[in-house]
N, C-alpha and C. Protein backbone atom coordinates (compact mmCIF):
# COMPACT_ATOMS: atom_id res chain seq x y z
N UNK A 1 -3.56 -2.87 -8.33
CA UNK A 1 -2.69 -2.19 -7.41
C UNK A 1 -3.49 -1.16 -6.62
N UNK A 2 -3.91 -1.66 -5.24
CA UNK A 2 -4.75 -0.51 -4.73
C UNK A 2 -4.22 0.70 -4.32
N UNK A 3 -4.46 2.11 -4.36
CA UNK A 3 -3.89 3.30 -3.69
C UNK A 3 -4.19 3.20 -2.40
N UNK A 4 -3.25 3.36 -1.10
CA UNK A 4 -3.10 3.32 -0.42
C UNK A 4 -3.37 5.22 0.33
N UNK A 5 -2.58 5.99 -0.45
CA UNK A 5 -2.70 7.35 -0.29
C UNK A 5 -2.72 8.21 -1.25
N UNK A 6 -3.33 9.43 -1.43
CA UNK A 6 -3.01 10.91 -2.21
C UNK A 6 -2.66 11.90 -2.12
N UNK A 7 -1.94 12.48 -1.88
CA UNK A 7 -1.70 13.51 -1.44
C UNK A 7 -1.02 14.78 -2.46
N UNK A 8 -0.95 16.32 -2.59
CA UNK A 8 -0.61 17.08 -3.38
C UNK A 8 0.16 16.12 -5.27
N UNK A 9 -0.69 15.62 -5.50
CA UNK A 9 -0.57 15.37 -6.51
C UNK A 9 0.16 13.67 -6.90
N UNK A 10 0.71 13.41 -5.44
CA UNK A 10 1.20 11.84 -5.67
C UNK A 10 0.41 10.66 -4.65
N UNK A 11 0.38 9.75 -6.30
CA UNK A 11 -0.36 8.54 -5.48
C UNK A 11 0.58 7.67 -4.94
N UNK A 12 0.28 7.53 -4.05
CA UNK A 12 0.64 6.26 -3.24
C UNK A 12 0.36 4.92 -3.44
N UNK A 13 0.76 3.58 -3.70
CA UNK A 13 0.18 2.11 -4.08
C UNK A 13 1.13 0.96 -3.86
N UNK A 14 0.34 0.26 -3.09
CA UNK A 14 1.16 -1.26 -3.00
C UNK A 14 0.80 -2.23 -3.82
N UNK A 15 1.69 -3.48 -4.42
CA UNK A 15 0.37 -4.18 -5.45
C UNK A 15 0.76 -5.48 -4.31
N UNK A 16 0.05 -6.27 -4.67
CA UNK A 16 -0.52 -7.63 -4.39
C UNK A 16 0.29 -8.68 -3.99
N UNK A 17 1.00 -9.56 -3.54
CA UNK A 17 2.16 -10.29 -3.78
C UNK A 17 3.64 -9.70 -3.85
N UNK A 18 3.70 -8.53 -4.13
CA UNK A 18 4.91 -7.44 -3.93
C UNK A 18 5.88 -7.99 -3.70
N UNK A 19 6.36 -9.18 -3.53
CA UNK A 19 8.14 -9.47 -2.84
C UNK A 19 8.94 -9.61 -3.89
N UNK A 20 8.84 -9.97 -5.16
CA UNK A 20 9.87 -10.47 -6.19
C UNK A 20 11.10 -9.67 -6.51
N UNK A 21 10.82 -8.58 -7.01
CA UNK A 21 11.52 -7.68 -7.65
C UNK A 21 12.04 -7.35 -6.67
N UNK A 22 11.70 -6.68 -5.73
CA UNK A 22 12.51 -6.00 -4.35
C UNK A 22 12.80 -6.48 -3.15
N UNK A 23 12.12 -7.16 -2.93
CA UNK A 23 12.46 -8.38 -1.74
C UNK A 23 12.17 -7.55 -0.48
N UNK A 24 11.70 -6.51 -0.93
CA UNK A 24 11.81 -6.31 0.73
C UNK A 24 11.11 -5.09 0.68
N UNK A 25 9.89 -4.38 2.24
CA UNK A 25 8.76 -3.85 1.82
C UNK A 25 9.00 -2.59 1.14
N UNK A 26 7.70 -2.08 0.64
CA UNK A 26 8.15 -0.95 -0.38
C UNK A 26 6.70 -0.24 -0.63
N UNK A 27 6.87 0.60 -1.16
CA UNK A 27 5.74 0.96 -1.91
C UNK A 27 5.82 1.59 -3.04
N UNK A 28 4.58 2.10 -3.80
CA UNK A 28 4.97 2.98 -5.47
C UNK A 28 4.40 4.19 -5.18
N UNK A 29 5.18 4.88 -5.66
CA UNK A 29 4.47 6.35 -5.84
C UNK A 29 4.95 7.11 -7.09
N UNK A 30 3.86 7.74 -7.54
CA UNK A 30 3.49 8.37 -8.83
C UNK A 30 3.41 9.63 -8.59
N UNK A 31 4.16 10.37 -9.58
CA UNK A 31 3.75 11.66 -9.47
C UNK A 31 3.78 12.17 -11.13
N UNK A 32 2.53 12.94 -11.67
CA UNK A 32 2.45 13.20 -13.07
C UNK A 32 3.36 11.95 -13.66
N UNK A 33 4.00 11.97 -14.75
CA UNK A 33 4.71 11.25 -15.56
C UNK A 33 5.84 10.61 -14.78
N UNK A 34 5.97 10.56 -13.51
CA UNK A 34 7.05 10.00 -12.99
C UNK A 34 6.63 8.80 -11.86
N UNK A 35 7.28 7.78 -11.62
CA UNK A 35 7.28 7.10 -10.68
C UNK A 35 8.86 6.47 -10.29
N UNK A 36 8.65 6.19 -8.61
CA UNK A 36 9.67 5.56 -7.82
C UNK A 36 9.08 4.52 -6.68
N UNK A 37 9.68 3.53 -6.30
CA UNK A 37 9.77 2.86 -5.35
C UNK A 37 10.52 3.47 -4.18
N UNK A 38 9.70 3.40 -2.95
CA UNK A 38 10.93 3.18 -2.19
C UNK A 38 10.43 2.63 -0.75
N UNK A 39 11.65 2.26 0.36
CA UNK A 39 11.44 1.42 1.25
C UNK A 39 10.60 1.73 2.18
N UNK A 40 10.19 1.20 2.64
CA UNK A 40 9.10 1.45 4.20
C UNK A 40 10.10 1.49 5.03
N UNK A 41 10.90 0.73 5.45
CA UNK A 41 12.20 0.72 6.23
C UNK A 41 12.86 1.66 6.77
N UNK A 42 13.56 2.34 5.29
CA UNK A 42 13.80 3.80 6.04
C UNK A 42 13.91 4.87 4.73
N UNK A 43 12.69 5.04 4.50
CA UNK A 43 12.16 5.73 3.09
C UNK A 43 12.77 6.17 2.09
N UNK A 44 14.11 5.24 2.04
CA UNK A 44 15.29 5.59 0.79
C UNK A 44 14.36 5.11 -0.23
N UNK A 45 14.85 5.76 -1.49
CA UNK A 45 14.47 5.41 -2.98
C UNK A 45 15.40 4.19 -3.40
N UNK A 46 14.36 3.15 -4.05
CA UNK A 46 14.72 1.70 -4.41
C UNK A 46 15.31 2.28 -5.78
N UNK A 47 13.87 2.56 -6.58
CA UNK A 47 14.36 2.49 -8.17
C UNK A 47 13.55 4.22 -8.19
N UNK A 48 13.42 4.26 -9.76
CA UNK A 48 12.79 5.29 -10.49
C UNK A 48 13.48 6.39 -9.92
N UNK A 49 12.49 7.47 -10.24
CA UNK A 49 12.50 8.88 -9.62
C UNK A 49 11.23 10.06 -9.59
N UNK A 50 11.48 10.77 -8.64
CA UNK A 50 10.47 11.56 -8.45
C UNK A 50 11.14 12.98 -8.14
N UNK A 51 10.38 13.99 -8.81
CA UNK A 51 11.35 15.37 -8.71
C UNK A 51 11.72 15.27 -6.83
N UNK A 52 12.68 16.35 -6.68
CA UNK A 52 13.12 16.19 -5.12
C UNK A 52 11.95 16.84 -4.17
N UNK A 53 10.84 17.59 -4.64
CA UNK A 53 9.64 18.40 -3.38
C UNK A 53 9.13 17.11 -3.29
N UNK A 54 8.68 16.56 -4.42
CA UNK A 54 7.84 15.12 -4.57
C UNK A 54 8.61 14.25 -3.26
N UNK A 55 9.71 13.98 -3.92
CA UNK A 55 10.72 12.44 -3.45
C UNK A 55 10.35 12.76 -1.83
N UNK A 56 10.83 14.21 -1.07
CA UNK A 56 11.14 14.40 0.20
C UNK A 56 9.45 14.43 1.14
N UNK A 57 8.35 14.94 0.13
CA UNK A 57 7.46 14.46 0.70
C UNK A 57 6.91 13.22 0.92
N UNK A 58 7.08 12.76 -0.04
CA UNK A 58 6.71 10.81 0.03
C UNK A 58 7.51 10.33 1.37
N UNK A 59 9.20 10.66 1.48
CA UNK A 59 9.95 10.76 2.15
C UNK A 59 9.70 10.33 3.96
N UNK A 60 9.13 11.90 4.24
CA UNK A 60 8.31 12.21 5.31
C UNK A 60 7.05 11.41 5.51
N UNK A 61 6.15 11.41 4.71
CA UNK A 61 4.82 10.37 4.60
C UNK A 61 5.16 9.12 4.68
N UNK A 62 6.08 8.71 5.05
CA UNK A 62 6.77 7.24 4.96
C UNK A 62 6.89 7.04 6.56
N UNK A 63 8.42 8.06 6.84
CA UNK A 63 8.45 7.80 8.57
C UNK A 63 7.27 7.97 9.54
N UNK A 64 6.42 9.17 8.75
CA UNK A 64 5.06 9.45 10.16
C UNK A 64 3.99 8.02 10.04
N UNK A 65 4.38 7.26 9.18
CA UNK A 65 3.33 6.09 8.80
C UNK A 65 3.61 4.73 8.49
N UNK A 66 5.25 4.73 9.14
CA UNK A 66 5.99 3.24 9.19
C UNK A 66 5.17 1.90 9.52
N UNK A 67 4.31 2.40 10.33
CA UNK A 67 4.18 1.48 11.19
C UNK A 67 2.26 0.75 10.69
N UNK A 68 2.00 1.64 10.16
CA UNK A 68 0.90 0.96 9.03
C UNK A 68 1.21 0.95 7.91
N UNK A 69 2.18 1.25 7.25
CA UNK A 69 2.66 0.77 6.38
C UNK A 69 3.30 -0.05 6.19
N UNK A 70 3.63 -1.00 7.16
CA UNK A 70 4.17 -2.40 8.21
C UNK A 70 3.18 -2.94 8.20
N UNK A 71 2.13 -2.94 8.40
CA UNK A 71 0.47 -3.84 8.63
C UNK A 71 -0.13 -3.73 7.34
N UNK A 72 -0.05 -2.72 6.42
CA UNK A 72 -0.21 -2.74 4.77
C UNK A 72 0.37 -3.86 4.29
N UNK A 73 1.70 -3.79 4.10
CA UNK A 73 2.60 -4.30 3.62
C UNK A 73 2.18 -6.12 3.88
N UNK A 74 2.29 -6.31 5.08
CA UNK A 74 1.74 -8.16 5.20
C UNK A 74 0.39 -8.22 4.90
N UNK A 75 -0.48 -7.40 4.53
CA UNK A 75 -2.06 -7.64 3.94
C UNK A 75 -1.63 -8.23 2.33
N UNK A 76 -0.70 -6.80 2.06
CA UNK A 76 -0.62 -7.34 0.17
C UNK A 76 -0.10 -8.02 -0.22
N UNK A 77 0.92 -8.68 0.57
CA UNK A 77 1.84 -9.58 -0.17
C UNK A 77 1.05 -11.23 0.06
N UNK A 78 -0.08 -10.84 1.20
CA UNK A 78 -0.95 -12.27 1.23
C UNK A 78 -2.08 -12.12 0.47
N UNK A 79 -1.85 -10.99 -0.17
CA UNK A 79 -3.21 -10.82 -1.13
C UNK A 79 -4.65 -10.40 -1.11
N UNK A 80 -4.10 -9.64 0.46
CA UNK A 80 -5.18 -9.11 1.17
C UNK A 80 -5.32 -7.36 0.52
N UNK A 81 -6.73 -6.71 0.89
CA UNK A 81 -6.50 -5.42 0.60
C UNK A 81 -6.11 -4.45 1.19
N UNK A 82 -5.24 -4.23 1.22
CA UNK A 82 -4.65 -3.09 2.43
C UNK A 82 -5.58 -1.68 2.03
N UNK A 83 -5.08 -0.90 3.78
CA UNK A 83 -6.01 0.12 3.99
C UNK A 83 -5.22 1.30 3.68
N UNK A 84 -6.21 2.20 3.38
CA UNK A 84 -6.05 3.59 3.21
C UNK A 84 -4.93 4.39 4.38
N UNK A 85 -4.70 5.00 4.38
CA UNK A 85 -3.95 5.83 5.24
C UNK A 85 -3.77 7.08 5.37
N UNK A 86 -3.42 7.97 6.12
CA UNK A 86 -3.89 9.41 6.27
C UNK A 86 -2.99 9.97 5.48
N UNK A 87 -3.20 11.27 4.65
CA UNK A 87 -2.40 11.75 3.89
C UNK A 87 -1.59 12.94 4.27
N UNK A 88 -0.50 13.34 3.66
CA UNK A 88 0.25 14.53 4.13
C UNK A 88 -0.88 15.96 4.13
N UNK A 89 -1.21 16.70 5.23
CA UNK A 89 -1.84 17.89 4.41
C UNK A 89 -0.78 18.72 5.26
């Protein structure tokens, strides 16, 4: 599952083939002991959870980066390695 981003303490990661479970694009993010999914679409939370400073920054790092995270998204699910991306500072 490559990291895609890092930022104040949460990783960012898409894995490989990605469509099963959710059907539709997404990404993971980790923060300490916690993780959530959520959409590229329109950066609602799929599953898990992440405290709310966490959730609303991932949140934000989602809409400013839709749109490579749109060109991520069809690299991994063909099994390609998607790229890095700029992080919240």
């Amino acid at each position: 599952m490559p990291t895609i981003a890092i930022f104040y303490g949460i990783r960012i990661m898409m894995y490989f083939y990605d469509t099963g479970k959710h059907n539709l694009p997404h990404i993971h993010a980790e923060y300490q002991d916690d993780e959530a999914v959520f959409s590229i679409l329109d950066a609602e939370l799929i599953s898990g959870s992440l405290p709310r400073k966490q959730k609303r920054l991932v949140q934000a790092w989602i809409e400013l980066h839709q749109e490579s995270l749109m060109v991520n998204w069809k690299l991994a699910i063909s099994g390609q390695e998607p790229f890095r991306i700029e992080p919240l500072r």
